[in-house]
PDB file of N, CA and C in Angstrom:
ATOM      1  N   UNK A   1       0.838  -1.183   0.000  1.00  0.00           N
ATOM      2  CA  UNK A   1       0.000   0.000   0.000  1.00  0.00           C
ATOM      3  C   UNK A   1       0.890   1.256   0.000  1.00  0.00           C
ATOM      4  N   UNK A   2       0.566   2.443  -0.838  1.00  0.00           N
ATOM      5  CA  UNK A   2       1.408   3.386  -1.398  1.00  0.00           C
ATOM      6  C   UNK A   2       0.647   4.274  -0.590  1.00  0.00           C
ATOM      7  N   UNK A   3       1.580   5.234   0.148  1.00  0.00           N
ATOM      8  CA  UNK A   3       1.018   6.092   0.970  1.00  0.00           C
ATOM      9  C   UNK A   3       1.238   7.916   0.097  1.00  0.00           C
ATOM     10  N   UNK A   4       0.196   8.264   0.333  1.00  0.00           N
ATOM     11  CA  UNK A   4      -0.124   9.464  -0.753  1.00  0.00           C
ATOM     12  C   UNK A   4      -0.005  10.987   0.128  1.00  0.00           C
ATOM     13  N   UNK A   5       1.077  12.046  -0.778  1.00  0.00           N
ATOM     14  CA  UNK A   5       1.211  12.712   0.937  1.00  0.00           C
ATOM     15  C   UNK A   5       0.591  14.163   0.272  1.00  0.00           C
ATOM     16  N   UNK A   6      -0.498  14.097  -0.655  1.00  0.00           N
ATOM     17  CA  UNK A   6      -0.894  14.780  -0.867  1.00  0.00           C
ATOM     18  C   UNK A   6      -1.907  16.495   0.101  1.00  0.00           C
ATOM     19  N   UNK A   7      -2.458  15.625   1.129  1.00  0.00           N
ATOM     20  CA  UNK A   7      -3.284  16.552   2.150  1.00  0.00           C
ATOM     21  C   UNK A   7      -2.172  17.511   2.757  1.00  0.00           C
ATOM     22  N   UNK A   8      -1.282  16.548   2.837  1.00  0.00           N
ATOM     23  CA  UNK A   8       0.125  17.143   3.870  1.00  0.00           C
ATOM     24  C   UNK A   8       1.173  18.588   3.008  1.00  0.00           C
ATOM     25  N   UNK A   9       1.479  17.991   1.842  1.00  0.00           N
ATOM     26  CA  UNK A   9       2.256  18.712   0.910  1.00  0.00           C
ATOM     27  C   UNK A   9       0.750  20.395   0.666  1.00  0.00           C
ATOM     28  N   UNK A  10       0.080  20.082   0.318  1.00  0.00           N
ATOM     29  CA  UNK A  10      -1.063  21.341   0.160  1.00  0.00           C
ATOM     30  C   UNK A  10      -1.505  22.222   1.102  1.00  0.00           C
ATOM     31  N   UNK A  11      -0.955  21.547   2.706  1.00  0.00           N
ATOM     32  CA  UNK A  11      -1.450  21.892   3.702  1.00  0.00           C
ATOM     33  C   UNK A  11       0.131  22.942   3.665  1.00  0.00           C
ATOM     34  N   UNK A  12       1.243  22.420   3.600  1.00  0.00           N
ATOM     35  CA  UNK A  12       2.497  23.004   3.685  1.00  0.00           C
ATOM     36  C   UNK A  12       2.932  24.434   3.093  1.00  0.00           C
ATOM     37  N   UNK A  13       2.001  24.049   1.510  1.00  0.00           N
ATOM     38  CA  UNK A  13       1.946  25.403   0.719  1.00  0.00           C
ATOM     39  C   UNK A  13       0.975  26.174   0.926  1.00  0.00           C
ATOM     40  N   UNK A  14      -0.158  25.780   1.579  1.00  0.00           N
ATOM     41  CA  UNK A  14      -1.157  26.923   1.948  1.00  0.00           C
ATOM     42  C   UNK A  14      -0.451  28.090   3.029  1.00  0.00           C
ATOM     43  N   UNK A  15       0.915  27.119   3.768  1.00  0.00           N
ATOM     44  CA  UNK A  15       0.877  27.782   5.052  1.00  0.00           C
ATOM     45  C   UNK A  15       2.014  28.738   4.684  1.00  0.00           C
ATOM     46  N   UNK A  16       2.579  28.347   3.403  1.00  0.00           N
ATOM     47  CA  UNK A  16       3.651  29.296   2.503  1.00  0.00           C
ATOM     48  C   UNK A  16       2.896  30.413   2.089  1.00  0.00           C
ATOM     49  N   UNK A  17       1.731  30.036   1.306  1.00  0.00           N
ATOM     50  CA  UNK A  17       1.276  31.117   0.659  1.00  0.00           C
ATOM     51  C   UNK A  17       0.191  32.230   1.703  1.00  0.00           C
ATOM     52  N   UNK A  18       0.227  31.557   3.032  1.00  0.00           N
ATOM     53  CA  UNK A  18      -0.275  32.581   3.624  1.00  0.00           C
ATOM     54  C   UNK A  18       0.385  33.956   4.348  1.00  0.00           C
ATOM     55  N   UNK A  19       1.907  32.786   4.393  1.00  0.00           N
ATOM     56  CA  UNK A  19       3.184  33.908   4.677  1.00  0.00           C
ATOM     57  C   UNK A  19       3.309  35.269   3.639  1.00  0.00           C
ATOM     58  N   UNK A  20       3.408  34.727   2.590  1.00  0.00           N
ATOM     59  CA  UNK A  20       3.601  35.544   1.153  1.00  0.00           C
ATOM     60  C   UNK A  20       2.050  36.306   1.137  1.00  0.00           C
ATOM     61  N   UNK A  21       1.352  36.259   2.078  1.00  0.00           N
ATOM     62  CA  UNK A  21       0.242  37.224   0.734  1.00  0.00           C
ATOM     63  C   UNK A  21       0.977  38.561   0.438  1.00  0.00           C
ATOM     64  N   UNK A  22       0.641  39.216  -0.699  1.00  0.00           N
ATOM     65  CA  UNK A  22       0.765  40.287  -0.948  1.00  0.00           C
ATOM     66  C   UNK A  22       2.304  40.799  -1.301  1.00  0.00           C
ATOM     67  N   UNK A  23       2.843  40.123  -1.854  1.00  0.00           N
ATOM     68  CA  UNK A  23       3.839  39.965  -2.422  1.00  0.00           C
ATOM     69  C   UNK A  23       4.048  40.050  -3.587  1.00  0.00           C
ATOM     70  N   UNK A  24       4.784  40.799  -4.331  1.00  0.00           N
ATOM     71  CA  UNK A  24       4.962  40.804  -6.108  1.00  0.00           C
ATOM     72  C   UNK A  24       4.781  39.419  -6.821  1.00  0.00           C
ATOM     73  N   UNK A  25       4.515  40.193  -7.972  1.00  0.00           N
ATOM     74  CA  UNK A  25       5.101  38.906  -8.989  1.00  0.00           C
ATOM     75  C   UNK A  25       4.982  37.362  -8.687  1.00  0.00           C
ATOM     76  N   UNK A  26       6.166  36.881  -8.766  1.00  0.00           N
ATOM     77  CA  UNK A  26       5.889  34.922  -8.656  1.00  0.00           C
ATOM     78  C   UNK A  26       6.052  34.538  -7.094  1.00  0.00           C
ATOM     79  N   UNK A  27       6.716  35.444  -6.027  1.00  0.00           N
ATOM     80  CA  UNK A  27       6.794  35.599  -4.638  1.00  0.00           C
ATOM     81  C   UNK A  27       6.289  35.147  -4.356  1.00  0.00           C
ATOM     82  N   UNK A  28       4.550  35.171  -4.405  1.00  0.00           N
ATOM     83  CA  UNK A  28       3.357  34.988  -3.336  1.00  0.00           C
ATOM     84  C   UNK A  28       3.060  33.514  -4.134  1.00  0.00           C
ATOM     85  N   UNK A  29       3.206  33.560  -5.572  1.00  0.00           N
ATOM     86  CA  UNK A  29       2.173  32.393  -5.812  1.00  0.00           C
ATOM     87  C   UNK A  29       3.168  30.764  -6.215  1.00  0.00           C
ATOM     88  N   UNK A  30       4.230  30.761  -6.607  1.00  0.00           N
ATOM     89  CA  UNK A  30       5.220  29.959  -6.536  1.00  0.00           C
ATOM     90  C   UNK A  30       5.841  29.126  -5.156  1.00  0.00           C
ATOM     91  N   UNK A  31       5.639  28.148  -4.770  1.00  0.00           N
ATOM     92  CA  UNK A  31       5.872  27.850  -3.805  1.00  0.00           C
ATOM     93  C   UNK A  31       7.448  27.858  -3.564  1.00  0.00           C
ATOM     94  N   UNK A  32       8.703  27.765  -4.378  1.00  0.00           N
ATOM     95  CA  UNK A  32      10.099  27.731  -4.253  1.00  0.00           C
ATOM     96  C   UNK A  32      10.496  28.679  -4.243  1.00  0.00           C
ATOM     97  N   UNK A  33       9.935  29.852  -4.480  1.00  0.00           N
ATOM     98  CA  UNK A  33      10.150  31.409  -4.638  1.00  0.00           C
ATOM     99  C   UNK A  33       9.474  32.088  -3.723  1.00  0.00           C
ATOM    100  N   UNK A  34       8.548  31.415  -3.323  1.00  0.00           N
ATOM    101  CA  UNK A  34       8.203  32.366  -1.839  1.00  0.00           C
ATOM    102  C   UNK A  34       8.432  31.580  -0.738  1.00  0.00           C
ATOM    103  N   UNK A  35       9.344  30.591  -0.725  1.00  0.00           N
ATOM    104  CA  UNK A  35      10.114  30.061   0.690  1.00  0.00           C
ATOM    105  C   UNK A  35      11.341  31.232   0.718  1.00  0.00           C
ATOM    106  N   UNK A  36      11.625  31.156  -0.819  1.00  0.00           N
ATOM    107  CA  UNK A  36      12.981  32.056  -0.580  1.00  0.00           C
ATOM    108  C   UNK A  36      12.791  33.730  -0.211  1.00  0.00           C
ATOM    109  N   UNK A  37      11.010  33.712  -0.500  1.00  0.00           N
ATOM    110  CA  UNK A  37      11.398  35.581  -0.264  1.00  0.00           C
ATOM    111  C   UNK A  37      10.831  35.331   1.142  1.00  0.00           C
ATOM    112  N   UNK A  38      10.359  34.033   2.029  1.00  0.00           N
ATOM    113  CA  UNK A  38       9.941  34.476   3.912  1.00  0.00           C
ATOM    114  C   UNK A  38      11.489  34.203   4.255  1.00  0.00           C
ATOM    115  N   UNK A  39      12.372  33.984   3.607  1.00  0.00           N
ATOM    116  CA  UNK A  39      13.714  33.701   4.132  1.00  0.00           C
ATOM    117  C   UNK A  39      14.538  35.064   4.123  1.00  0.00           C
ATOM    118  N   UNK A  40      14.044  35.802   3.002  1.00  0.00           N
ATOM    119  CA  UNK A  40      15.119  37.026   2.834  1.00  0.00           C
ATOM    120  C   UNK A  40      13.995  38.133   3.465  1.00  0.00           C
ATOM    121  N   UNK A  41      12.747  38.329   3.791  1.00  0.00           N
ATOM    122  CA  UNK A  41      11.889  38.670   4.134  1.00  0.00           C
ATOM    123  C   UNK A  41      12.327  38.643   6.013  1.00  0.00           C
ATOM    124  N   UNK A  42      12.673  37.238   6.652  1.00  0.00           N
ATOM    125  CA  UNK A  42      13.194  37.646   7.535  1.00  0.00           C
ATOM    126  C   UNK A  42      14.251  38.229   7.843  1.00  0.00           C
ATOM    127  N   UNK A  43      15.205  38.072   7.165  1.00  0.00           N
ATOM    128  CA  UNK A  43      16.568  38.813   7.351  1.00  0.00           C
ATOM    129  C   UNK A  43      16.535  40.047   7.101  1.00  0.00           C
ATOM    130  N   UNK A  44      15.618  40.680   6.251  1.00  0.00           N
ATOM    131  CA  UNK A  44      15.049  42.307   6.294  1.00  0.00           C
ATOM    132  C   UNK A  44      14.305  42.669   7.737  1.00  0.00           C
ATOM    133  N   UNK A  45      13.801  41.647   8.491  1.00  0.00           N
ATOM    134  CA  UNK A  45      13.395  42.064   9.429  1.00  0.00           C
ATOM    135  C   UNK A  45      14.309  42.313  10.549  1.00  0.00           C
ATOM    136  N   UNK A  46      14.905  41.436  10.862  1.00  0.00           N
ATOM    137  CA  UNK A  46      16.053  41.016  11.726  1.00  0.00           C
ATOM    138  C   UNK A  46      16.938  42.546  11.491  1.00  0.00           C
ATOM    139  N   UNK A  47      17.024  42.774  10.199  1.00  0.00           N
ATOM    140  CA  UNK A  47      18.316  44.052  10.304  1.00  0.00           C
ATOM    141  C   UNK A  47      17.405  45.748  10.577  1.00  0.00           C
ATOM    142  N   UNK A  48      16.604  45.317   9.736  1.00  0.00           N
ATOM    143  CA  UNK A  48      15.611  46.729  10.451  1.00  0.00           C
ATOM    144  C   UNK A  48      15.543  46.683  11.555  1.00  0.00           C
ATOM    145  N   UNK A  49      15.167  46.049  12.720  1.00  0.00           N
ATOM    146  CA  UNK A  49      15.233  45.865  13.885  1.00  0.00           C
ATOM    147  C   UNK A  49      15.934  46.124  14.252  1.00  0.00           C
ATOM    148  N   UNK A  50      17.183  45.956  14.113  1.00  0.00           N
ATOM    149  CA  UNK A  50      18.972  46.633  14.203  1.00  0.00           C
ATOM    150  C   UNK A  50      18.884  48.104  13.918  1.00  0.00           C
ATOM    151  N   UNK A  51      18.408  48.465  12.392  1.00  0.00           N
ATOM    152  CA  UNK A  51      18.498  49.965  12.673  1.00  0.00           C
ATOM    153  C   UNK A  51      17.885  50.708  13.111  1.00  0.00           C
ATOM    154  N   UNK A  52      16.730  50.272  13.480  1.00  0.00           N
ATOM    155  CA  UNK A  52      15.826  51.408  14.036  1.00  0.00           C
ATOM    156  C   UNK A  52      16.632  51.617  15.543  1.00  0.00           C
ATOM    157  N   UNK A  53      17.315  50.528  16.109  1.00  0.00           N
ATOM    158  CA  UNK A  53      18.255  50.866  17.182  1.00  0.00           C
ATOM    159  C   UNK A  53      19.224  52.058  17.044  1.00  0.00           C
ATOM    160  N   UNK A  54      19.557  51.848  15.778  1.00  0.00           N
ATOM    161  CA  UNK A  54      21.250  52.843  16.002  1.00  0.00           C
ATOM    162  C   UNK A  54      20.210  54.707  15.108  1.00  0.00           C
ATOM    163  N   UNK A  55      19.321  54.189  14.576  1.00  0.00           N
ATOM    164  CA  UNK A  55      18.310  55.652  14.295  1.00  0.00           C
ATOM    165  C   UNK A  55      17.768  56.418  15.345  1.00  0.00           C
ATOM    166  N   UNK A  56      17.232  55.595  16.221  1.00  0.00           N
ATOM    167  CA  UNK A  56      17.187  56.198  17.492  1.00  0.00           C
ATOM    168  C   UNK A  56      18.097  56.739  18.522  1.00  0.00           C
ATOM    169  N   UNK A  57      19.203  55.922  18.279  1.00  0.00           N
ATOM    170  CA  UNK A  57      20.285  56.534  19.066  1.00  0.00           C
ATOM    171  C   UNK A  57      20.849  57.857  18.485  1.00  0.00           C
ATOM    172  N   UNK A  58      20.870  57.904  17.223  1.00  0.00           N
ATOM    173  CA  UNK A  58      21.144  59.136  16.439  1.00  0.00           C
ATOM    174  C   UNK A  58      20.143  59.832  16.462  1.00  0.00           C
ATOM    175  N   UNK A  59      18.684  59.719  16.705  1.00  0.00           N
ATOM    176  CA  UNK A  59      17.965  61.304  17.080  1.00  0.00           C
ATOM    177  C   UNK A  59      18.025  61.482  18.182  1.00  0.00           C
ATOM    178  N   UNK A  60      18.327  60.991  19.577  1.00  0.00           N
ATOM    179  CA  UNK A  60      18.929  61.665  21.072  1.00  0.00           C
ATOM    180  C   UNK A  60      19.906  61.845  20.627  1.00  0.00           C
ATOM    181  N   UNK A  61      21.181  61.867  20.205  1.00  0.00           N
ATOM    182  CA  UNK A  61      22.435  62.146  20.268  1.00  0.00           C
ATOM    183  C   UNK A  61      22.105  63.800  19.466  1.00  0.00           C
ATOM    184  N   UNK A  62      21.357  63.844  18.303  1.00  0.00           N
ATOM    185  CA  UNK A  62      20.269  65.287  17.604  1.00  0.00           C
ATOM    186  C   UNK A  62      20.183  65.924  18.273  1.00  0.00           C
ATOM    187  N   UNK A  63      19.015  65.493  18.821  1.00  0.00           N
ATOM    188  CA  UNK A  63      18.226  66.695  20.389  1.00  0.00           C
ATOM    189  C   UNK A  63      19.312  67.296  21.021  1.00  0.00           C
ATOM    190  N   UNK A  64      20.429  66.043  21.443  1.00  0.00           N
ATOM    191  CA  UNK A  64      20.985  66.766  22.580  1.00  0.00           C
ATOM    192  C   UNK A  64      21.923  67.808  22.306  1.00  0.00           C
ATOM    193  N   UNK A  65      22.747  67.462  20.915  1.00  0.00           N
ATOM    194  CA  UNK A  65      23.341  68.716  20.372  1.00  0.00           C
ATOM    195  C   UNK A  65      22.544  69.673  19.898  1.00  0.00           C
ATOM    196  N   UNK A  66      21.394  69.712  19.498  1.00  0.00           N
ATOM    197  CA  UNK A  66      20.977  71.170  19.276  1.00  0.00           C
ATOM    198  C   UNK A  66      20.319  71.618  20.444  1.00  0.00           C
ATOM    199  N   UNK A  67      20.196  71.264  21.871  1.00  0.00           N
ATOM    200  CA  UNK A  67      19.942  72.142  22.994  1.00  0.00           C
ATOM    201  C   UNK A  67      21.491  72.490  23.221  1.00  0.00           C
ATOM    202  N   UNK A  68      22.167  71.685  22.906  1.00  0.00           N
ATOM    203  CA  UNK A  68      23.474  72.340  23.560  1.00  0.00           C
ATOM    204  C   UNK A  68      24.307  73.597  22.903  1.00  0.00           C
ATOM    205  N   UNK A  69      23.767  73.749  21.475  1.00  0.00           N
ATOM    206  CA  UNK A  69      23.977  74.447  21.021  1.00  0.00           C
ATOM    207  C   UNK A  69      23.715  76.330  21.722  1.00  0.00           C
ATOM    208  N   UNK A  70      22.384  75.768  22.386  1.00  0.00           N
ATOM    209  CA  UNK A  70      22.425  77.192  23.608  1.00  0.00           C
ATOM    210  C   UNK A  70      23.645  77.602  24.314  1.00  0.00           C
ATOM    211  N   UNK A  71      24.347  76.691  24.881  1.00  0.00           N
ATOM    212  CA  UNK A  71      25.551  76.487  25.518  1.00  0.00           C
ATOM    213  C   UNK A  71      26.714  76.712  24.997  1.00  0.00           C
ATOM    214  N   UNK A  72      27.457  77.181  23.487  1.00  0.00           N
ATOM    215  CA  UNK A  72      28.290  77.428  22.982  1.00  0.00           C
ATOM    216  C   UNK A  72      29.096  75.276  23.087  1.00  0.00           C
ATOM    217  N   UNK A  73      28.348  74.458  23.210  1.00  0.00           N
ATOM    218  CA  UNK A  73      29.039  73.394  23.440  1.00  0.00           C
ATOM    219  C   UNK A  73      28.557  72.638  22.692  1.00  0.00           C
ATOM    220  N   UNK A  74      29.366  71.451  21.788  1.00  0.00           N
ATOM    221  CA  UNK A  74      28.740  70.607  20.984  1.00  0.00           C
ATOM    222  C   UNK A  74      29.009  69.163  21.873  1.00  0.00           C
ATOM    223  N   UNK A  75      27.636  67.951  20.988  1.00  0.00           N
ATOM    224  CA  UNK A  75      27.761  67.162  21.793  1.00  0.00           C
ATOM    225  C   UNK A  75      28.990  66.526  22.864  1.00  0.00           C
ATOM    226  N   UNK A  76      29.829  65.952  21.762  1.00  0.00           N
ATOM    227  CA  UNK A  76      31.467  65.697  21.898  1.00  0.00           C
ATOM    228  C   UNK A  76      32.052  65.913  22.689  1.00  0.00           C
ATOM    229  N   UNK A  77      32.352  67.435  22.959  1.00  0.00           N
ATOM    230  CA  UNK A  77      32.840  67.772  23.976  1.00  0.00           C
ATOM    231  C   UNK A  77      32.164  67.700  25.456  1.00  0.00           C
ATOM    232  N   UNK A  78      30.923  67.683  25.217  1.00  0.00           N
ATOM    233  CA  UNK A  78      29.474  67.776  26.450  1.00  0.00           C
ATOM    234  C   UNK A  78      29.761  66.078  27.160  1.00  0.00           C
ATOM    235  N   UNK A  79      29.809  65.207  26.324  1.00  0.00           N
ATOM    236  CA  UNK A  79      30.158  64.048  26.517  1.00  0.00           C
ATOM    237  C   UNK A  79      31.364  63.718  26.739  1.00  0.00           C
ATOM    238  N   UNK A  80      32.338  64.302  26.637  1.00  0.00           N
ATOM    239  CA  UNK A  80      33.436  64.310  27.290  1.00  0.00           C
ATOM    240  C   UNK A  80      33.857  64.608  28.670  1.00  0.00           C
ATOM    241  N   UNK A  81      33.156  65.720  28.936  1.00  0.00           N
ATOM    242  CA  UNK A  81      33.256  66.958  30.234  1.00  0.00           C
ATOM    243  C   UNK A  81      32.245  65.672  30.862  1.00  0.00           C
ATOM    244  N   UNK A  82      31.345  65.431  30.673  1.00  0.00           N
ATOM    245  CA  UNK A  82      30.103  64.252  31.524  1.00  0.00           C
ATOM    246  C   UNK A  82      31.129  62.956  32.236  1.00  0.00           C
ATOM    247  N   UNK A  83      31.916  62.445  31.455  1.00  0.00           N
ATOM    248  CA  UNK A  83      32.781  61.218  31.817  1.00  0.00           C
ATOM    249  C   UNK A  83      33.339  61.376  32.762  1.00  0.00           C
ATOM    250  N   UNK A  84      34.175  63.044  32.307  1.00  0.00           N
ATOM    251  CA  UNK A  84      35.092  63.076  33.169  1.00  0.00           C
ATOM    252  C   UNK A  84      35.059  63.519  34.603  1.00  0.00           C
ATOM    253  N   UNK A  85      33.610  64.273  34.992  1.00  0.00           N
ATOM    254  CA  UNK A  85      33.131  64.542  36.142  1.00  0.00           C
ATOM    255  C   UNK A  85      32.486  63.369  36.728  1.00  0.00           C
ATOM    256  N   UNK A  86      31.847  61.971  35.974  1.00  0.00           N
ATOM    257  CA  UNK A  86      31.919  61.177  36.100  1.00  0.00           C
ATOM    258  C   UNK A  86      30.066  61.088  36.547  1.00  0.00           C
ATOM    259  N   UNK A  87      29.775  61.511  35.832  1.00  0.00           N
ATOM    260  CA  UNK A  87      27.987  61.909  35.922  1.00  0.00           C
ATOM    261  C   UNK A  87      27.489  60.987  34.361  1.00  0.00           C
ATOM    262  N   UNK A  88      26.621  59.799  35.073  1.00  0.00           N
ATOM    263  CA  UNK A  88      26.239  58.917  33.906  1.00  0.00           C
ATOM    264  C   UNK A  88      24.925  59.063  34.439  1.00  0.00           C
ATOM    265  N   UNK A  89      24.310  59.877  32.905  1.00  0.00           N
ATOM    266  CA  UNK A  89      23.072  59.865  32.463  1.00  0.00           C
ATOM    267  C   UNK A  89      22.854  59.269  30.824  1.00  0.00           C
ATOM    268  N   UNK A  90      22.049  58.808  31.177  1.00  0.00           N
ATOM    269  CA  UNK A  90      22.018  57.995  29.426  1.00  0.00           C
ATOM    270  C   UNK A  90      21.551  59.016  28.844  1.00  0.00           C
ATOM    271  N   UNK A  91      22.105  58.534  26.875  1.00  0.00           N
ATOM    272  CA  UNK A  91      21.422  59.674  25.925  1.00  0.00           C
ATOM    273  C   UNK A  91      19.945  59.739  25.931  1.00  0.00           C
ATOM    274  N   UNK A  92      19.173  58.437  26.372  1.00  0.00           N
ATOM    275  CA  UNK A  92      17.808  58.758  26.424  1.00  0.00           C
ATOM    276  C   UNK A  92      17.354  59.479  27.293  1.00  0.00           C
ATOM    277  N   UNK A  93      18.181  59.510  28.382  1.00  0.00           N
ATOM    278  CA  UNK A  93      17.193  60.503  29.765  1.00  0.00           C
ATOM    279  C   UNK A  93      17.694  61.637  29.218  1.00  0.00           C
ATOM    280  N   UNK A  94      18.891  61.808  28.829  1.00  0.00           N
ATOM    281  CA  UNK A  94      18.781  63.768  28.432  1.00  0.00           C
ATOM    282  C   UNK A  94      18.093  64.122  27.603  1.00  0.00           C
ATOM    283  N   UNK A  95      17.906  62.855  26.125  1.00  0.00           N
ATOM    284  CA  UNK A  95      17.149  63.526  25.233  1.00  0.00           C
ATOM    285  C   UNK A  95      15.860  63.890  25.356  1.00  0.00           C
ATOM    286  N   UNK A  96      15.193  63.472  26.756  1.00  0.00           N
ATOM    287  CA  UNK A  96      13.895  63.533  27.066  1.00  0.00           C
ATOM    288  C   UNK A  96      13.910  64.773  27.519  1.00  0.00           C
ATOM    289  N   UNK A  97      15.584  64.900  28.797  1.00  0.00           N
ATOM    290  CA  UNK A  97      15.354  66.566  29.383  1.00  0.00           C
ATOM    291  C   UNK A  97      15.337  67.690  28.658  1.00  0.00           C
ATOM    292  N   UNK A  98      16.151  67.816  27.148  1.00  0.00           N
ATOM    293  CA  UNK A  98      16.677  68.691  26.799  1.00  0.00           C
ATOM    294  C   UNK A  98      15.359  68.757  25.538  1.00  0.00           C
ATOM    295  N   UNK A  99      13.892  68.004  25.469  1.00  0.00           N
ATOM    296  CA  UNK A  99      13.357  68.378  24.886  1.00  0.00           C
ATOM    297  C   UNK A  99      12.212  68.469  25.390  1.00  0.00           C
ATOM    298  N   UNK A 100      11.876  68.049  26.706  1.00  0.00           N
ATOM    299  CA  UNK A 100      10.719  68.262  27.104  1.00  0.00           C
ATOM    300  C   UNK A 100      11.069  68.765  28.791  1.00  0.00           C
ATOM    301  N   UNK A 101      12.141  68.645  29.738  1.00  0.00           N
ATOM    302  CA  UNK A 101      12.078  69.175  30.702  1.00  0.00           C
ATOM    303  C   UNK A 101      13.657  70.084  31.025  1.00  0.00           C
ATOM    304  N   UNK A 102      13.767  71.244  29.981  1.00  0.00           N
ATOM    305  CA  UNK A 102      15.022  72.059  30.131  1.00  0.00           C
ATOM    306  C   UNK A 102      15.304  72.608  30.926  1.00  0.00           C
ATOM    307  N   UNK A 103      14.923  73.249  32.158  1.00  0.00           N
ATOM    308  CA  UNK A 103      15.605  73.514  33.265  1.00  0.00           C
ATOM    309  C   UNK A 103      16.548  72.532  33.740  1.00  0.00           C
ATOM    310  N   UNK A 104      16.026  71.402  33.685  1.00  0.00           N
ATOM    311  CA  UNK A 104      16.941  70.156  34.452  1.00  0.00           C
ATOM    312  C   UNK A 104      18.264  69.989  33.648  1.00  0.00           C
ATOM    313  N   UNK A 105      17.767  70.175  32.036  1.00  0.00           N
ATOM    314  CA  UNK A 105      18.926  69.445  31.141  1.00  0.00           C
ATOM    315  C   UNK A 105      19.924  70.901  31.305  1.00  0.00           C
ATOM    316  N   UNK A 106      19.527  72.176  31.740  1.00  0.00           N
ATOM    317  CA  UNK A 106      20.363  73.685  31.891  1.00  0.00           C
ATOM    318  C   UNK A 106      21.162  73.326  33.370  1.00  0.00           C
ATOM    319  N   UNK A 107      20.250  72.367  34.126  1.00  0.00           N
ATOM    320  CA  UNK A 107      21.628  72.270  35.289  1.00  0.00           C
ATOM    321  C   UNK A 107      22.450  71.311  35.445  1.00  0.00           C
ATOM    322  N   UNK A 108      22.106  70.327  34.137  1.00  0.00           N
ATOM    323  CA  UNK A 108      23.396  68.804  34.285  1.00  0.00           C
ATOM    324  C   UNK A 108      24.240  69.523  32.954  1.00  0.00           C
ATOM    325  N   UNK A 109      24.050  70.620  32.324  1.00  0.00           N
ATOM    326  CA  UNK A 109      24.900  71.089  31.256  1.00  0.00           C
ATOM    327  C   UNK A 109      26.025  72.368  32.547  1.00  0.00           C
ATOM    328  N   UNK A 110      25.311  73.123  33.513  1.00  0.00           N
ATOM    329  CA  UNK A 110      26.285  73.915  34.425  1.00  0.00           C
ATOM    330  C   UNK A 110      26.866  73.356  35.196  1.00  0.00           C
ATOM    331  N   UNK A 111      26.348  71.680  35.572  1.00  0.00           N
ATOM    332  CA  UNK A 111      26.925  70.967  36.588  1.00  0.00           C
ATOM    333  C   UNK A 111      28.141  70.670  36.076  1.00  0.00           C
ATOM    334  N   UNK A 112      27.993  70.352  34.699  1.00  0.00           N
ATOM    335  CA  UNK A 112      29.602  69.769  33.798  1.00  0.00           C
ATOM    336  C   UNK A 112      30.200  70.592  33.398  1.00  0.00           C
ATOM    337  N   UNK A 113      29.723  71.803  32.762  1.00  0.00           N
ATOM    338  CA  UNK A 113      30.992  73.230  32.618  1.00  0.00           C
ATOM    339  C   UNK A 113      31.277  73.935  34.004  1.00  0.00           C
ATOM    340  N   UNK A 114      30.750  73.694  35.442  1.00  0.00           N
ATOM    341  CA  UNK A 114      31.306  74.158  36.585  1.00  0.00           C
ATOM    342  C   UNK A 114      30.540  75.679  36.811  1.00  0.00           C
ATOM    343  N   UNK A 115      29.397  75.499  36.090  1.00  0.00           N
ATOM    344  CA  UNK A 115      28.715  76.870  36.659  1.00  0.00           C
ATOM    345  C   UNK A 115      27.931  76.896  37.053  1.00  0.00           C
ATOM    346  N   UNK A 116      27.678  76.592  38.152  1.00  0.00           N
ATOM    347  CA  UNK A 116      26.325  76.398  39.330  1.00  0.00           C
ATOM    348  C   UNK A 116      25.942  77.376  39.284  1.00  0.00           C
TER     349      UNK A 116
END
């Protein structure tokens, strides 16, 4: 008796082609071509995920140089003078102070140039 793996194999590509909807061209409806685009499909995900990390880190690192720009001080150096007084605030908590609560971010910028 010849066993028929038909239910199984249709069940496999339904669950392909439900990955793929909406996909160009032969993507969505080709079953060997849309294994390969949920494969490169994840690895687009996986690295976006990565940059939206280092994009975000680059608009606080933004914010914080253009409040500092009040200050005659660019980030660089602001982050330098911070180390070396030895005052660790992350770029996210300043970028929050220096755009939504500036008095605070005006006294961790006098605390590090020494002008209380």
């Amino acid at each position: 008796m010849r066993i028929k793996k038909g239910i199984t194999k249709h069940a496999r590509h339904n669950k392909v082609h439900k990955q793929t909807k909406g996909y160009r061209l032969t993507k969505h409806a080709l079953v060997k071509t849309a294994k390969e685009a949920i494969l490169h499909a994840g690895q687009y995900s996986f690295n976006g995920r990565k940059q939206k990390k280092n994009d975000i880190k680059k608009l606080w690192i933004i914010r914080i140089n253009a409040a500092l720009k009040d200050f005659s001080i660019n980030y660089s150096t602001f982050s330098k003078l911070e180390k070396d007084k030895k005052i660790e605030i992350n770029r996210k908590v300043l970028a929050h102070f220096a755009t939504e609560d500036y008095a605070v971010f005006k006294s961790i910028v006098n605390t590090v140039q020494n002008k209380e």
